[in-house]
C-alpha atoms as a PDB file:
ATOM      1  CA  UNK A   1      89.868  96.847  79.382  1.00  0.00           C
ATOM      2  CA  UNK A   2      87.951  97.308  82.904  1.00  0.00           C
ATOM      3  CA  UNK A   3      88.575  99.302  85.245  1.00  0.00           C
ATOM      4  CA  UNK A   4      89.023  96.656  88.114  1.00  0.00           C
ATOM      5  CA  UNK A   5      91.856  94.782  86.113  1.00  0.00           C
ATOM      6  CA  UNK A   6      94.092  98.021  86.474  1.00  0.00           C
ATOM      7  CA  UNK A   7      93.595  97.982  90.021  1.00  0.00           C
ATOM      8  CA  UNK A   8      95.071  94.282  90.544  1.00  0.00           C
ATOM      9  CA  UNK A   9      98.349  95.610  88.309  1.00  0.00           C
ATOM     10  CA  UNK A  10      99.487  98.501  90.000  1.00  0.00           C
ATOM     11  CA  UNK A  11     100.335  96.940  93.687  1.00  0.00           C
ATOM     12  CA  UNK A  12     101.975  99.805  95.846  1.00  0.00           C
ATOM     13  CA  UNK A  13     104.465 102.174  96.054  1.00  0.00           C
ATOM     14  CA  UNK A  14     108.537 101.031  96.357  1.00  0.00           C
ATOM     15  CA  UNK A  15     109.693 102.969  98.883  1.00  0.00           C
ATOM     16  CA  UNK A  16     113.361 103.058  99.984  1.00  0.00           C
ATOM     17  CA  UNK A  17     116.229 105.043  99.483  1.00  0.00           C
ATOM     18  CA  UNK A  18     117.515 103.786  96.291  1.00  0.00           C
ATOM     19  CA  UNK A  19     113.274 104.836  94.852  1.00  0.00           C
ATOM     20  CA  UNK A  20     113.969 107.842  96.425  1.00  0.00           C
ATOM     21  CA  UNK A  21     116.899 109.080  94.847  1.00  0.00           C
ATOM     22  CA  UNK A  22     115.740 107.558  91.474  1.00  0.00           C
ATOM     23  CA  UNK A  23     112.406 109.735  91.484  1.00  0.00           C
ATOM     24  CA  UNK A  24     114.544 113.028  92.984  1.00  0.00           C
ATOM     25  CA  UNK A  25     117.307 112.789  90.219  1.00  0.00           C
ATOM     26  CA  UNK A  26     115.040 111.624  86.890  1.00  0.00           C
ATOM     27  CA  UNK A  27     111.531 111.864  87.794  1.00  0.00           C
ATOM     28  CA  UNK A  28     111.180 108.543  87.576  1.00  0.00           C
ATOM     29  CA  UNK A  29     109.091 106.402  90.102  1.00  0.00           C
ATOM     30  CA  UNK A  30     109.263 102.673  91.592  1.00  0.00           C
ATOM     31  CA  UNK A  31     105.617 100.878  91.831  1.00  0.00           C
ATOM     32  CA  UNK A  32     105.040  97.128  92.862  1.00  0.00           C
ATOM     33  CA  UNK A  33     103.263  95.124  89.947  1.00  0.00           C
ATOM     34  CA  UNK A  34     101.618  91.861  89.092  1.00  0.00           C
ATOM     35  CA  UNK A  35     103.650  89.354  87.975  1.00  0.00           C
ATOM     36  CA  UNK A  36     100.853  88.734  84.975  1.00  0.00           C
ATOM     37  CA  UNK A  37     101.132  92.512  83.787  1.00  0.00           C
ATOM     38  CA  UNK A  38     102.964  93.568  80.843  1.00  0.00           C
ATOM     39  CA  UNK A  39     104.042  96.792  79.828  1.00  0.00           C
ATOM     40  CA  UNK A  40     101.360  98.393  78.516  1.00  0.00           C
ATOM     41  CA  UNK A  41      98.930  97.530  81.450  1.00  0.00           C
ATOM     42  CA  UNK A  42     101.371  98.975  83.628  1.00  0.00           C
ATOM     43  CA  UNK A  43     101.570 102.002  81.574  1.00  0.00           C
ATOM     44  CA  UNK A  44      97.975 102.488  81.176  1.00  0.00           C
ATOM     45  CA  UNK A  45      97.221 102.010  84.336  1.00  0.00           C
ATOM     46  CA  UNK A  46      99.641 104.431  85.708  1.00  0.00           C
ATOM     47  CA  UNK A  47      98.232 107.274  83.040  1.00  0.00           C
ATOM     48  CA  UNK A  48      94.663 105.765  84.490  1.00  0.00           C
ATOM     49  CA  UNK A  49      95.103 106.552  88.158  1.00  0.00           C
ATOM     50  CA  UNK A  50      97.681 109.330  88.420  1.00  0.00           C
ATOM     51  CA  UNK A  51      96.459 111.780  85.583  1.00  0.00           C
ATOM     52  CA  UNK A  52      99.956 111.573  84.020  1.00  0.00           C
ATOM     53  CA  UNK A  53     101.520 111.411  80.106  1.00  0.00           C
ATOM     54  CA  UNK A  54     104.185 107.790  80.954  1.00  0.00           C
ATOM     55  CA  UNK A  55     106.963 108.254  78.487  1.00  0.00           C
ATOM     56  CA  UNK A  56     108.626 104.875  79.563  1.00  0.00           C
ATOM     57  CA  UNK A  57     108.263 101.264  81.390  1.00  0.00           C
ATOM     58  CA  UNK A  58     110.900  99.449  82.600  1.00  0.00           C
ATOM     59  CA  UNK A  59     110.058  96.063  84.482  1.00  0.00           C
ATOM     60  CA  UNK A  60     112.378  94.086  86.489  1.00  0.00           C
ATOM     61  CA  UNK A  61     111.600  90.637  87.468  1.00  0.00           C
ATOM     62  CA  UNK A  62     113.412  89.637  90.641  1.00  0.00           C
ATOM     63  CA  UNK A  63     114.077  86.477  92.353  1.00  0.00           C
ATOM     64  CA  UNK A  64     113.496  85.926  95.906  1.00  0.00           C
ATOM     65  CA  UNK A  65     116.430  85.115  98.505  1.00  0.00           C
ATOM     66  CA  UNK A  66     117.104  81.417  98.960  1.00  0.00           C
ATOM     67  CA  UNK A  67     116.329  80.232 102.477  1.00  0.00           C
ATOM     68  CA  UNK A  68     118.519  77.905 104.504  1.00  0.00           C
ATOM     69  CA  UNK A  69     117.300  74.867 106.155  1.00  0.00           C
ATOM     70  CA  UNK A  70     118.522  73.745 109.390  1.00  0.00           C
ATOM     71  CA  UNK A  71     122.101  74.715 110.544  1.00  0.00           C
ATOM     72  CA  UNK A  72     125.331  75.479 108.360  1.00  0.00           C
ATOM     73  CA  UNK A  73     128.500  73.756 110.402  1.00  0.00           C
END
């Protein structure tokens, strides 16, 4: 696989409070991915860029907030 796909998986960093704690109490950490990656990409990309052995890769698909149109009476 090339190179330049891993680069459109791994999107940024999550950070927030709830990442924070996450990575301080299990080593784990929170990335941004592609919707298209599975995985494996995500893993190998990970090991790829950061030099690292990834045990583990949980991926959470969440939906957007709804948006309200016009005025609720």
């Amino acid at each position: 696989m090339s190179i330049e796909k891993y680069y459109n998986v791994v999107l940024a960093p999550v950070v927030s409070e709830k990442s924070t704690l996450v990575g301080e109490q299990s080593n784990q950490y929170v990335f941004k991915v592609s919707k298209r990656a599975n995985k494996a990409d995500v893993k190998n990309a990970i090991e790829l860029f950061f030099n690292v052995t990834v045990t583990a890769v949980q991926i959470l698909n969440r939906k957007g907030k709804e948006s309200v149109m016009g005025k609720a009476w």
